[in-house]
C-alpha atoms as a PDB file:
ATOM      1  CA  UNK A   1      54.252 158.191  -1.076  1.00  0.00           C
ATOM      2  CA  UNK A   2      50.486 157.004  -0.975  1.00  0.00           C
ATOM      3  CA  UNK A   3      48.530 157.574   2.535  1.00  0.00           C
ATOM      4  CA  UNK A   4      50.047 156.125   5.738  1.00  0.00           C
ATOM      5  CA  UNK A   5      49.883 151.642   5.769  1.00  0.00           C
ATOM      6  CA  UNK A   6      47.226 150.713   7.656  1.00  0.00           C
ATOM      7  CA  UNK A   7      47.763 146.615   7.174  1.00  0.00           C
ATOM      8  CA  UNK A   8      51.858 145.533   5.779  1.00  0.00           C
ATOM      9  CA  UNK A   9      52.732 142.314   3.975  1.00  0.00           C
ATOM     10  CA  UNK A  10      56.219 141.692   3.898  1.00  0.00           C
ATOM     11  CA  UNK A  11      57.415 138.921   1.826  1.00  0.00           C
ATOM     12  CA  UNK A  12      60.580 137.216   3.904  1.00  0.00           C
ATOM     13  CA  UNK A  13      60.804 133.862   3.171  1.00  0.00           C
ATOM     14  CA  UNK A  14      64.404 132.341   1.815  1.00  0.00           C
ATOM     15  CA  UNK A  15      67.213 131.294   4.312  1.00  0.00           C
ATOM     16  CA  UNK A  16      67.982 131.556   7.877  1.00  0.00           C
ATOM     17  CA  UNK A  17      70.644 134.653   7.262  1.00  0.00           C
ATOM     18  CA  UNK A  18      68.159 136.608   5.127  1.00  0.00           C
ATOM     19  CA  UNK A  19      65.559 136.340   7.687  1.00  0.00           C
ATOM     20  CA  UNK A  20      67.211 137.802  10.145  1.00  0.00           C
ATOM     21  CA  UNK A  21      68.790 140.635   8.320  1.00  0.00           C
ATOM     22  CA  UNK A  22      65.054 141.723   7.467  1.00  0.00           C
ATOM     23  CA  UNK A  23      64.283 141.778  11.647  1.00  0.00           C
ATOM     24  CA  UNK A  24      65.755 145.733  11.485  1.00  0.00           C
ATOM     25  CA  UNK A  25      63.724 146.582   9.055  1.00  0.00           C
ATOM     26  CA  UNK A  26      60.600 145.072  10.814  1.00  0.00           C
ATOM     27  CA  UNK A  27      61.577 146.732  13.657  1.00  0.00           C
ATOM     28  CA  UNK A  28      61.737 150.078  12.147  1.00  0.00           C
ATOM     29  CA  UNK A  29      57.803 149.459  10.256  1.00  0.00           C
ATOM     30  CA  UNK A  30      56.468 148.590  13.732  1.00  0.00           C
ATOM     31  CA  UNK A  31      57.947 151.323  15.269  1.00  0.00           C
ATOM     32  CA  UNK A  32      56.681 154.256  12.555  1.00  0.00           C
ATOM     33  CA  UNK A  33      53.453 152.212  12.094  1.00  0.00           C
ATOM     34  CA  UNK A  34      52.253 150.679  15.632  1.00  0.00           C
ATOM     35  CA  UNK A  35      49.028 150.469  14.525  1.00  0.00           C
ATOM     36  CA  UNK A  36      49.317 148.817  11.019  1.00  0.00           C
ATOM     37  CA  UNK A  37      48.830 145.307  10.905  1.00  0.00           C
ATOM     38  CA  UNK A  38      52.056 142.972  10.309  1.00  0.00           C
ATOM     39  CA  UNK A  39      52.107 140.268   8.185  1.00  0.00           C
ATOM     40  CA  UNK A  40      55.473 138.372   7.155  1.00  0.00           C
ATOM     41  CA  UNK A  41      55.267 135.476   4.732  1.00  0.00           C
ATOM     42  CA  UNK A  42      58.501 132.582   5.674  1.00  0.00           C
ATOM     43  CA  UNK A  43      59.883 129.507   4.633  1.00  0.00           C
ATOM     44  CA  UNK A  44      58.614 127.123   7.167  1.00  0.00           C
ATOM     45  CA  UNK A  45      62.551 126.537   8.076  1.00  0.00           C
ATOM     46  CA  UNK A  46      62.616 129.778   9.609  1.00  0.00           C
ATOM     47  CA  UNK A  47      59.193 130.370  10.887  1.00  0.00           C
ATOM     48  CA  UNK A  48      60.642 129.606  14.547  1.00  0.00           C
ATOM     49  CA  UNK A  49      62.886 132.602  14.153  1.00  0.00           C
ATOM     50  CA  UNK A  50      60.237 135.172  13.465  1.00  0.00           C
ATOM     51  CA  UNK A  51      57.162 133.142  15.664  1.00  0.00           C
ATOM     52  CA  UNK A  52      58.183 135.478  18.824  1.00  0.00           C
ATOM     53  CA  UNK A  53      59.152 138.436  17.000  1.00  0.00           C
ATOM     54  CA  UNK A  54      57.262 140.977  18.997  1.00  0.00           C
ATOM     55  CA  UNK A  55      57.718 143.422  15.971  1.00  0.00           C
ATOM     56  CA  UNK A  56      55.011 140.979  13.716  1.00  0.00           C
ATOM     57  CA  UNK A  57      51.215 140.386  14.334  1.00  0.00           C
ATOM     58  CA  UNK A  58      51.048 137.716  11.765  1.00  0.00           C
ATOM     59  CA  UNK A  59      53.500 134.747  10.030  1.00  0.00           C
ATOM     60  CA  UNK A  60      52.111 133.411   6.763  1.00  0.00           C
ATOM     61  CA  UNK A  61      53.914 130.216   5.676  1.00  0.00           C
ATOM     62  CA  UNK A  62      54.890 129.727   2.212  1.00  0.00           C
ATOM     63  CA  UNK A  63      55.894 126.327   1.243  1.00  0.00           C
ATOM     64  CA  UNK A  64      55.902 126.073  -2.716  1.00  0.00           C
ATOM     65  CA  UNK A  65      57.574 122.984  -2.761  1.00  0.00           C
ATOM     66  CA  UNK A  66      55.071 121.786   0.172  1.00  0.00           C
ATOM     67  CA  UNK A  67      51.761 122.334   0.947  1.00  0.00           C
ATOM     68  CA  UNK A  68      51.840 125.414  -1.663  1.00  0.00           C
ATOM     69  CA  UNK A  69      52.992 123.171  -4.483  1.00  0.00           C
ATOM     70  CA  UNK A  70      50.638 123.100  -7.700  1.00  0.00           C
ATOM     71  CA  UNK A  71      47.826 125.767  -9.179  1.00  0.00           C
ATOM     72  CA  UNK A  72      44.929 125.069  -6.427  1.00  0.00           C
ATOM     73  CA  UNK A  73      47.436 125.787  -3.394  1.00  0.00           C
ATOM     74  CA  UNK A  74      48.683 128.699  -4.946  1.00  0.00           C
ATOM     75  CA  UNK A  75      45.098 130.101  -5.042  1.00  0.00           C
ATOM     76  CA  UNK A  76      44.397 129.215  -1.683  1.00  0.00           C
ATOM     77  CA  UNK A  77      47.420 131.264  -0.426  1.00  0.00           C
ATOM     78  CA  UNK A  78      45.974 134.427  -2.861  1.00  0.00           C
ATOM     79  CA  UNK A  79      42.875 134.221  -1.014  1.00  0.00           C
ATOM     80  CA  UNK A  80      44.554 134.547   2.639  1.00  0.00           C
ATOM     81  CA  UNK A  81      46.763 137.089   1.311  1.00  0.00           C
ATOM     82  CA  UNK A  82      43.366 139.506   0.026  1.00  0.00           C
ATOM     83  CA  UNK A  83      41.704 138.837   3.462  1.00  0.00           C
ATOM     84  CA  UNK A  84      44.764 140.877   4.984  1.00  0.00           C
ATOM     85  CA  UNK A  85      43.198 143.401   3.050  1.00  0.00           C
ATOM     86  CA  UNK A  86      47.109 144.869   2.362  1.00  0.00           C
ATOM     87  CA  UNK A  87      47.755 148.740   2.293  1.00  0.00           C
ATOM     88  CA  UNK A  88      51.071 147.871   1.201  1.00  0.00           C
ATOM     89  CA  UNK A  89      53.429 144.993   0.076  1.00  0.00           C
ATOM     90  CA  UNK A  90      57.252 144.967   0.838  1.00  0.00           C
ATOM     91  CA  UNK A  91      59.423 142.666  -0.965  1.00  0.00           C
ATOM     92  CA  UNK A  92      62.859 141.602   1.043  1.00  0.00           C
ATOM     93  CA  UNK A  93      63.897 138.968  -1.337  1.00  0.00           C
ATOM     94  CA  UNK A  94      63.910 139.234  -5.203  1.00  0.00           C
ATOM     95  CA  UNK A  95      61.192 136.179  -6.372  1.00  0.00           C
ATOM     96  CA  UNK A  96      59.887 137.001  -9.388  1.00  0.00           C
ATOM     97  CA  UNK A  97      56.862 134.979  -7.665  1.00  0.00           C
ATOM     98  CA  UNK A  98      56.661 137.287  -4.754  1.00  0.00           C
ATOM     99  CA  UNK A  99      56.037 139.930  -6.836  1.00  0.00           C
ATOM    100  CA  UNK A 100      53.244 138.102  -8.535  1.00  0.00           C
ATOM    101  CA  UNK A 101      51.593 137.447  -5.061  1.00  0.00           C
ATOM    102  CA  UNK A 102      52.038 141.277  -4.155  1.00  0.00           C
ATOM    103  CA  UNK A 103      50.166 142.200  -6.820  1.00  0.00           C
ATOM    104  CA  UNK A 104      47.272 139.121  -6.165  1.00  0.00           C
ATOM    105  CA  UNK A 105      46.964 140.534  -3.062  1.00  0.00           C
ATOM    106  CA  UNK A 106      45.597 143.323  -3.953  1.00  0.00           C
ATOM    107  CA  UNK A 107      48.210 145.749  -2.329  1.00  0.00           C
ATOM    108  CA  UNK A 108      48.252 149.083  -4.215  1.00  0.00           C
ATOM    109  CA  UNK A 109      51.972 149.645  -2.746  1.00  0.00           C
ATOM    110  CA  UNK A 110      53.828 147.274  -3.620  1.00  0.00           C
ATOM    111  CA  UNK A 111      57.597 148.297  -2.646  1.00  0.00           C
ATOM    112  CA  UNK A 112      61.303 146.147  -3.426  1.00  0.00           C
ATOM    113  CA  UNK A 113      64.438 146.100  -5.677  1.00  0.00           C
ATOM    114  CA  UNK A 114      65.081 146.759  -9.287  1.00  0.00           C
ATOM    115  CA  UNK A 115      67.314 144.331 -10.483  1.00  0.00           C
ATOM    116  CA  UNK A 116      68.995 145.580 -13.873  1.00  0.00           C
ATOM    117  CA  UNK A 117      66.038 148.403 -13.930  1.00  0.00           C
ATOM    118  CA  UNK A 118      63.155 145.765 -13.768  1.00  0.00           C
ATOM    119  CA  UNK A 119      60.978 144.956 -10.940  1.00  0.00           C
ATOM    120  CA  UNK A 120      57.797 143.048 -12.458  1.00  0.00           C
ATOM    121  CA  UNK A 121      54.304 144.376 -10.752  1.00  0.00           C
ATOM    122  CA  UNK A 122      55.944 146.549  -8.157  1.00  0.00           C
ATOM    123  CA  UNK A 123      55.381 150.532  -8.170  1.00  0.00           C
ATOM    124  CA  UNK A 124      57.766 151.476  -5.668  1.00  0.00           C
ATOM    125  CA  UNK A 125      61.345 150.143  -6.123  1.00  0.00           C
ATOM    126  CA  UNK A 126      64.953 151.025  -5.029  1.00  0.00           C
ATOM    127  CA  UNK A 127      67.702 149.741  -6.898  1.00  0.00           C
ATOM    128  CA  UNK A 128      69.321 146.363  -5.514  1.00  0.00           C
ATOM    129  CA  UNK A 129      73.211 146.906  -4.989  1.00  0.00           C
ATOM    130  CA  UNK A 130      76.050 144.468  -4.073  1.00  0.00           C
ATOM    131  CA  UNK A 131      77.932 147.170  -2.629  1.00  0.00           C
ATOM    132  CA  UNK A 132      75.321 147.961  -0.275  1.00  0.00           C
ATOM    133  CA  UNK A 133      75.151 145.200   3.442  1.00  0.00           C
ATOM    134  CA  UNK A 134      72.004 143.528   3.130  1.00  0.00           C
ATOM    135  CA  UNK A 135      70.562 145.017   6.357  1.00  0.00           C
ATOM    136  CA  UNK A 136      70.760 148.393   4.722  1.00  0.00           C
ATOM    137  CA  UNK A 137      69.519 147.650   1.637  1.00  0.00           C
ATOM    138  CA  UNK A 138      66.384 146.263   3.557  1.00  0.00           C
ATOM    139  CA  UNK A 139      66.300 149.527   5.951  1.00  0.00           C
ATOM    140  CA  UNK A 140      66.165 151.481   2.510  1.00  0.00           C
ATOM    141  CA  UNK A 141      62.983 149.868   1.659  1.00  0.00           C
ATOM    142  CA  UNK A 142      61.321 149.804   5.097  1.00  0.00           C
ATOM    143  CA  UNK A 143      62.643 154.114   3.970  1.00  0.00           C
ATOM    144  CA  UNK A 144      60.529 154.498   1.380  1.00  0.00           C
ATOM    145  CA  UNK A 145      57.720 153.393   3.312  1.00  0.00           C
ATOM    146  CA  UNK A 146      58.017 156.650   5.441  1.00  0.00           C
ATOM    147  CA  UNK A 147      59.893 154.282   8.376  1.00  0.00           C
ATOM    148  CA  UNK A 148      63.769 155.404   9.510  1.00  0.00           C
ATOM    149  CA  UNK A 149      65.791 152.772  10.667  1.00  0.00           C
ATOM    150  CA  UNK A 150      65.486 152.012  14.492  1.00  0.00           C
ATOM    151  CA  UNK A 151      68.946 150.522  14.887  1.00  0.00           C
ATOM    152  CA  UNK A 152      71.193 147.736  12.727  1.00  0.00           C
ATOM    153  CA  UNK A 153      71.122 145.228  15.000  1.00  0.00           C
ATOM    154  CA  UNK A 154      69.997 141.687  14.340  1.00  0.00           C
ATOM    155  CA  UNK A 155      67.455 139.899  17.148  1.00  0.00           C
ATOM    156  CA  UNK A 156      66.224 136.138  17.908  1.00  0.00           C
ATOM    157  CA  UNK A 157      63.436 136.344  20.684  1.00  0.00           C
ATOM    158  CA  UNK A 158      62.988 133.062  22.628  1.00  0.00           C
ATOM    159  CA  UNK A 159      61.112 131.166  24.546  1.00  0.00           C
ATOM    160  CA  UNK A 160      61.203 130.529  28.059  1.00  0.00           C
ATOM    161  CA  UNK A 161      61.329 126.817  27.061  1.00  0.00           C
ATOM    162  CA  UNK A 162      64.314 127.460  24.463  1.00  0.00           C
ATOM    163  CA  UNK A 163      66.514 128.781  27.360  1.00  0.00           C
ATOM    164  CA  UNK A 164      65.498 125.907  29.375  1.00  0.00           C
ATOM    165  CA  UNK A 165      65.685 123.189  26.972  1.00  0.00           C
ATOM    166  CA  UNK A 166      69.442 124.600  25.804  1.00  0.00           C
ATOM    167  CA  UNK A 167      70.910 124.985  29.521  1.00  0.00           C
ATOM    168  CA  UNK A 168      69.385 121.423  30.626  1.00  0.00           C
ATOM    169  CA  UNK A 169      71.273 120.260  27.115  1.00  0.00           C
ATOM    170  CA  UNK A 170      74.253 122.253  28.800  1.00  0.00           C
ATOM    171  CA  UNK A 171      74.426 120.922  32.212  1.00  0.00           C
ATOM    172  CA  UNK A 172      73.709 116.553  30.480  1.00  0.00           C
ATOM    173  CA  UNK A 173      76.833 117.256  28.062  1.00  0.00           C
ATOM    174  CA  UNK A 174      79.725 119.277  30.550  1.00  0.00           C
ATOM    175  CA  UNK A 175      78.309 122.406  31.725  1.00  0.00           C
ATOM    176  CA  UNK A 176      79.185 126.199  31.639  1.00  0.00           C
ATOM    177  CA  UNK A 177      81.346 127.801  30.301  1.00  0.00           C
ATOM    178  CA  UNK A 178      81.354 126.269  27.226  1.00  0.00           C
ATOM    179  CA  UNK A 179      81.607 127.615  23.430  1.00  0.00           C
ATOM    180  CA  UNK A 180      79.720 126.455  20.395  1.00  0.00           C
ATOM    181  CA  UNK A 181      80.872 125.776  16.837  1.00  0.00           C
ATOM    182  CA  UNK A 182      79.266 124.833  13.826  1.00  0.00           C
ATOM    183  CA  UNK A 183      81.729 123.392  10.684  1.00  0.00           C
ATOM    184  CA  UNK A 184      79.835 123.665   7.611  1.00  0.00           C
ATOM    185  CA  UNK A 185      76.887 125.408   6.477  1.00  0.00           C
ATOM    186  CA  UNK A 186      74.022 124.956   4.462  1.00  0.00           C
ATOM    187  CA  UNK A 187      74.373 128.524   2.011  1.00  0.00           C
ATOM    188  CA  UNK A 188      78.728 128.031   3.088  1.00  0.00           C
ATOM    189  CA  UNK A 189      80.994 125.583   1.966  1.00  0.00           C
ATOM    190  CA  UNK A 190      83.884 124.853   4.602  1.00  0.00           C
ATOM    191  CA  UNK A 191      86.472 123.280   2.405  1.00  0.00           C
ATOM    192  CA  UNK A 192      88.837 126.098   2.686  1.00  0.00           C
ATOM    193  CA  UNK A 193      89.526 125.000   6.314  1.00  0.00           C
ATOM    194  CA  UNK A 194      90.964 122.208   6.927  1.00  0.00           C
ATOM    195  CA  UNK A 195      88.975 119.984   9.561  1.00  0.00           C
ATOM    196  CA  UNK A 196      92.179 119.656  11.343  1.00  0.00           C
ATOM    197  CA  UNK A 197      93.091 123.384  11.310  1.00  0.00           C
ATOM    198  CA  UNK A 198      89.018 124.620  12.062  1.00  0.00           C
ATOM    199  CA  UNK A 199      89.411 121.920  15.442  1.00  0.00           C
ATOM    200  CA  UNK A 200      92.574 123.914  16.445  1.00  0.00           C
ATOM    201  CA  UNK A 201      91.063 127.338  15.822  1.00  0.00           C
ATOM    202  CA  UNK A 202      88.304 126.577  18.055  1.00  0.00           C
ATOM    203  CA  UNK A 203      90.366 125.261  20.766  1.00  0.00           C
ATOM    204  CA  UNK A 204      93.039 127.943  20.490  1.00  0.00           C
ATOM    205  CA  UNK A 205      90.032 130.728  20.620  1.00  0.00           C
ATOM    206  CA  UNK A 206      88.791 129.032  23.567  1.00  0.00           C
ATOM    207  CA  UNK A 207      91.817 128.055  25.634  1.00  0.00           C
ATOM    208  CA  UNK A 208      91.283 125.914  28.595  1.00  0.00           C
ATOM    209  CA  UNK A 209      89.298 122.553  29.018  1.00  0.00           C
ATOM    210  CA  UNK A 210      85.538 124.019  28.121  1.00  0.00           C
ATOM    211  CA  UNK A 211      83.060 121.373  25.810  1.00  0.00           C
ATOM    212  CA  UNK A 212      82.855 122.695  22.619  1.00  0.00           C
ATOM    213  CA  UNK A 213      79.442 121.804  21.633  1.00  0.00           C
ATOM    214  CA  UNK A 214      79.321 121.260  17.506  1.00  0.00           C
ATOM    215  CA  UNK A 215      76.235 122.228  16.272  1.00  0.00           C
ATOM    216  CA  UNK A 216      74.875 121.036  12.762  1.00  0.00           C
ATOM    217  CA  UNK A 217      72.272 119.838  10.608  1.00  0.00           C
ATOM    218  CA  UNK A 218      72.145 117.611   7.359  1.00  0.00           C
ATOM    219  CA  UNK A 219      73.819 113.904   7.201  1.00  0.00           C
ATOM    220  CA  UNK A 220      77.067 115.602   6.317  1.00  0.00           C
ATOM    221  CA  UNK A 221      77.202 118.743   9.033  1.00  0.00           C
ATOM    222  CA  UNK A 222      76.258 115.661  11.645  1.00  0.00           C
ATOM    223  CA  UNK A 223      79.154 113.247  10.180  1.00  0.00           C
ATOM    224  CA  UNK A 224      81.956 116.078  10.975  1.00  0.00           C
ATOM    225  CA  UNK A 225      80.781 117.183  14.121  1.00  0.00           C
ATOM    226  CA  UNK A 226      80.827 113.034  15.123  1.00  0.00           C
ATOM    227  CA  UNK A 227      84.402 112.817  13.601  1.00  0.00           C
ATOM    228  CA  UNK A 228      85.765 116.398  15.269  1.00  0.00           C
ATOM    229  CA  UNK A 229      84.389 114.656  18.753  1.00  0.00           C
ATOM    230  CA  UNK A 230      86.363 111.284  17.863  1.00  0.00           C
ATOM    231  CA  UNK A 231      89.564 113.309  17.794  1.00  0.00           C
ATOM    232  CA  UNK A 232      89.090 115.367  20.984  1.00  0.00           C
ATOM    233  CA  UNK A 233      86.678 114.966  23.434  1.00  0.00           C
ATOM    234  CA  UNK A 234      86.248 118.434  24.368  1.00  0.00           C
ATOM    235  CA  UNK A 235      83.953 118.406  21.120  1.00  0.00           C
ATOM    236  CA  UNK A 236      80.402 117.657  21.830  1.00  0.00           C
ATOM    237  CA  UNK A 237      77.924 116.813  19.216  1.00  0.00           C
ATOM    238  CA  UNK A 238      75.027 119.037  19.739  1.00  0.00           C
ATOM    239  CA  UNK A 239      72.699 117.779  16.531  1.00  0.00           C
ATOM    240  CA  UNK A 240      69.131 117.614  16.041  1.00  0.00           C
ATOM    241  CA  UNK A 241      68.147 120.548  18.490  1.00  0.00           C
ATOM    242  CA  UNK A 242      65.019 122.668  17.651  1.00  0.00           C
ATOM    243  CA  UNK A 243      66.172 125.502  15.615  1.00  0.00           C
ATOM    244  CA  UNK A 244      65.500 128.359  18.675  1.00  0.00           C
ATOM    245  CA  UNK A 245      66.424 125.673  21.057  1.00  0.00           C
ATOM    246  CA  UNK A 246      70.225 125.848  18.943  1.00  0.00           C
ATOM    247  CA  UNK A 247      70.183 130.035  19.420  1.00  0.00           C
ATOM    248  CA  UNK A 248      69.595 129.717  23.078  1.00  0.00           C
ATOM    249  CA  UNK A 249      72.620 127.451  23.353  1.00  0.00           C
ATOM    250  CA  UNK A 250      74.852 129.599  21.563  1.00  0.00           C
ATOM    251  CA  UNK A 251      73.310 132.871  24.036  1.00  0.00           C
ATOM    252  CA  UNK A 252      74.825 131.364  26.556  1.00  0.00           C
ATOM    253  CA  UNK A 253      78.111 130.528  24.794  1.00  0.00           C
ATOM    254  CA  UNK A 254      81.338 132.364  25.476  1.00  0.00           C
ATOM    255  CA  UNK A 255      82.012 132.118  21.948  1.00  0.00           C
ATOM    256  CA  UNK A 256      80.277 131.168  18.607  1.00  0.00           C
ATOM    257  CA  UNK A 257      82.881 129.842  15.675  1.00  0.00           C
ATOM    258  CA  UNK A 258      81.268 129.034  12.387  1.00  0.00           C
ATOM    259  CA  UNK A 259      81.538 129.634   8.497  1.00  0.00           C
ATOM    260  CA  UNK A 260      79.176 132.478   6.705  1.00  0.00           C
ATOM    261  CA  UNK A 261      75.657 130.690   6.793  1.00  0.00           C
ATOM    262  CA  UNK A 262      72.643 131.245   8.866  1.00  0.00           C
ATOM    263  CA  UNK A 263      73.833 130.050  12.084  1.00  0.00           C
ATOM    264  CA  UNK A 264      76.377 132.744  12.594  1.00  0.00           C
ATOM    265  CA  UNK A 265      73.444 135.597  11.757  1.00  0.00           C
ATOM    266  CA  UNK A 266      72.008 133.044  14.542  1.00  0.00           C
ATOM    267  CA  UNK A 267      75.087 133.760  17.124  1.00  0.00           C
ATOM    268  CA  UNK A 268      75.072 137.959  15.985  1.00  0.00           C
ATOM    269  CA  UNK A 269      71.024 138.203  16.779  1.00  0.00           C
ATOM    270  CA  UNK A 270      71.880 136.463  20.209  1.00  0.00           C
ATOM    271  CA  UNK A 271      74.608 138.869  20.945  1.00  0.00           C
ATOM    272  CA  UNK A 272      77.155 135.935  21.630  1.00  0.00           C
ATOM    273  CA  UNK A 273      81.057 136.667  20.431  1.00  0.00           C
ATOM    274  CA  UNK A 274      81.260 135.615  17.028  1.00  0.00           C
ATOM    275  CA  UNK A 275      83.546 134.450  14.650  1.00  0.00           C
ATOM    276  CA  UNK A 276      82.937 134.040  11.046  1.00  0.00           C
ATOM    277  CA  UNK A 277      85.176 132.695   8.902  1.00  0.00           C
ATOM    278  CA  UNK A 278      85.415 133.893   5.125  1.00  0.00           C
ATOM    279  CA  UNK A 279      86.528 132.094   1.978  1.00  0.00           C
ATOM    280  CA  UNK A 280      90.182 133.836   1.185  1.00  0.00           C
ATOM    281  CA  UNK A 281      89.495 134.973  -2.545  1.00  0.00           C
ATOM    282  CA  UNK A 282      89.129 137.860  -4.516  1.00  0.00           C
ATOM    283  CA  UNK A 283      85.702 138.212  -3.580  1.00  0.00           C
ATOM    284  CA  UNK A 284      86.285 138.484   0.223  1.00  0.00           C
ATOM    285  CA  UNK A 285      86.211 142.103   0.966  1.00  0.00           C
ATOM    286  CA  UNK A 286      82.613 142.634  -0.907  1.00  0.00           C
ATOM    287  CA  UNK A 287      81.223 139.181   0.908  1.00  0.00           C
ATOM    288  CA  UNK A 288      82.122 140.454   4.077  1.00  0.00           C
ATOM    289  CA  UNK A 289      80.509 143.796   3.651  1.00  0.00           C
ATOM    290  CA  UNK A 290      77.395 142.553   2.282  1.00  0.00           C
ATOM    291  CA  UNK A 291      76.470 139.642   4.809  1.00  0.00           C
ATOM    292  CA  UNK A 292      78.684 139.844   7.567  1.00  0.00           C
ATOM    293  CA  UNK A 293      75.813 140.492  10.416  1.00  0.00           C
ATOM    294  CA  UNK A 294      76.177 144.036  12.315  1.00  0.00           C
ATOM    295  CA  UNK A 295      77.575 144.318  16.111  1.00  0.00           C
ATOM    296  CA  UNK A 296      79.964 144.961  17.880  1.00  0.00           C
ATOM    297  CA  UNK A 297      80.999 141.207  19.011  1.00  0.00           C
ATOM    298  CA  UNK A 298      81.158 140.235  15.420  1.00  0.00           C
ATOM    299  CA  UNK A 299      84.271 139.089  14.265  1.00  0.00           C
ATOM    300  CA  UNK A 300      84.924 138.430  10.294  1.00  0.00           C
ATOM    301  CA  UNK A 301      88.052 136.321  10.231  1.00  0.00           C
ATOM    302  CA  UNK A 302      89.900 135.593   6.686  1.00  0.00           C
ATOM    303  CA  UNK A 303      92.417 132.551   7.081  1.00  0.00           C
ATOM    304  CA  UNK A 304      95.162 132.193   4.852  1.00  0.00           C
ATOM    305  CA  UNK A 305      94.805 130.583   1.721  1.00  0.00           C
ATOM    306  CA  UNK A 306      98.123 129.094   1.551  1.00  0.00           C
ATOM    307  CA  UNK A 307      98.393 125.602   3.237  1.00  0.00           C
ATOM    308  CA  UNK A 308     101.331 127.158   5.000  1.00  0.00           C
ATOM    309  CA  UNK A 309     102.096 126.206   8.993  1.00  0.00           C
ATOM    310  CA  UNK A 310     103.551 129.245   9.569  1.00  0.00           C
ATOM    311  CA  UNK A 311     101.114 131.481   8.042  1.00  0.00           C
ATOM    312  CA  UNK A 312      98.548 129.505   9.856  1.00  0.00           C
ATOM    313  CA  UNK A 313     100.047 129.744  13.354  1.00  0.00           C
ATOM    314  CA  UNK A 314     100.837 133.900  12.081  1.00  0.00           C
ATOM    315  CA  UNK A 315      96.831 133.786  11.470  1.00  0.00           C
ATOM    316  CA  UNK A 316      95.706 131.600  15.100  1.00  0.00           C
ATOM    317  CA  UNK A 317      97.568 133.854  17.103  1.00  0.00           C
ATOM    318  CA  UNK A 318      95.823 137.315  15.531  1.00  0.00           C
ATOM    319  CA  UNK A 319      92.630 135.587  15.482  1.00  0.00           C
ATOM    320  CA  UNK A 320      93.251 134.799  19.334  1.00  0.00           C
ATOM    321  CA  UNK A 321      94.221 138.272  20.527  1.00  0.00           C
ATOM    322  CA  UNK A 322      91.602 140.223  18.121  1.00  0.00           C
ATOM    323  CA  UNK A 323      88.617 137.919  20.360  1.00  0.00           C
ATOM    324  CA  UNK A 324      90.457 138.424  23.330  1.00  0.00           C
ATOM    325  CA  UNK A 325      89.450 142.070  23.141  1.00  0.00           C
ATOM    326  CA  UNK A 326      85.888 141.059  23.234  1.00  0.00           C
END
């Protein structure tokens, strides 16, 4: 490899889950190269999970549907990028225009994936496998930058005011101890549960008479949560929170139950139990392995794919006792 980075532009923007599964990796550049300068480009959706990241000296917003949409923007966005004055360029996600604002840039490292043996204007590259978690795959790169990994785990750093905002929310709406719930997903389609079945999942993971606050976003996420609180009122809608106000509710849950999207990487980076529920298909075993978000207090749950009572009461009662070991 080329001399030691002095300034880093990592390229993270896409959704919530593949945000966070680039925090290790950020971690582990900070940690090799203290002194480099840190610069992440995000969505502006998930610029609130990285703003407090003590790992990063710099977010750079990319909205090229936004304020970046059109010729002129794009330019203005290659001119911030030179004045970083970038030692090197590492590419999380696999946008062909990523690569083409690496190279703008002016980084002469420009590190990421080969997809199918091709990685347009990068010089360093690592082949991308499906095999591989996505957390590893983007320690491997942070790797070839000279930086060994400094731990798996996912974080979500907030704000005094998140904490406050989400236990004031808490106290209004039932108090503690309570457990939070999301049905749905924006990158996760929950149509393999029944809404029925999910509501008596949660309450059977839960036991007792706790709220069950139903997170969500999106006219559809909102509708369900409404109708799961008409049938039982231990469901509480908890919609239109502040993204980091959201992940300080669920670090103070007893429990997070949700689909695979961004909100369980969400409950994993907060260290609250989790319990992710995967589609039952062929392709289970291989999703699981490549997002299912690292720790300890993670639980991947497959129901049955059946419409079967029995096979669903076989599955609530495992589900129950492999949580109860949290």
């Amino acid at each position: 490899m080329s001399a030691e980075p002095t300034s880093i532009l990592a390229f993270r923007n896409g959704s919530i889950g593949n945000t966070l599964a680039a925090v290790p990796a950020l971690r582990a550049l900070r940690r090799r190269y203290p002194q480099a300068q840190l610069a992440v480009v995000v969505d502006s959706l998930c610029y609130p999970l990285l703003e407090l990241c003590p790992w990063i000296d710099r977010l750079i917003v990319y909205d090229k549907h936004g304020a970046h949409r059109g010729a002129i923007a794009h330019l203005r966005l290659v001119r911030e990028l030179r004045s970083l004055r970038p030692s090197h360029a590492v590419l999380f996600k696999r946008f062909f225009r990523n690569g083409l604002l690496a190279y703008l840039s002016g980084a002469p490292v420009r590190a990421g994936f080969r997809t199918h043996g091709s990685a347009p204007f990068l010089n360093l590259t690592i082949p991308y496998r499906e095999s591989v978690p996505v957390v590893d795959l983007n320690l491997e790169l942070a790797a070839i930058l000279g930086a060994p990994a400094a731990g798996r785990g996912l974080e979500l750093f907030l704000s005094e005011h998140d904490e406050n905002a989400a236990r004031e929310f808490a106290a209004v709406h039932g108090g503690s101890p309570y457990c939070v719930a999301l049905y749905g997903g924006q990158t996760s389609s929950a149509d393999f549960v029944s809404l029925p079945r999910f509501a008596a999942l949660v309450r059977g993971l839960t036991g007792g008479a706790c709220p069950i606050f139903v997170i969500g976003s999106g006219e559809r996420e909102s509708s369900l949560a409404v109708q799961l609180a008409s049938n039982d009122a231990r469901f509480v809608p908890a919609l239109g929170l502040p993204l980091r106000v959201t992940a300080a509710l669920m670090k103070h849950a007893t429990l997070f139950v949700g689909f695979n999207s961004g909100p369980a990487h969400m409950a994993a980076a907060v260290h609250v139990p989790t319990v992710i529920l995967y589609r039952p298909d062929a392709e289970v075993v291989s999703e699981i392995r490549k997002w299912c978000p690292p720790g300890d207090r993670v639980h991947p749950l497959v129901p049955p794919a059946a419409n079967d009572d029995t096979e669903w009461s076989e599955f609530l009662g495992a589900a129950t006792a492999q949580v109860a070991l949290d």
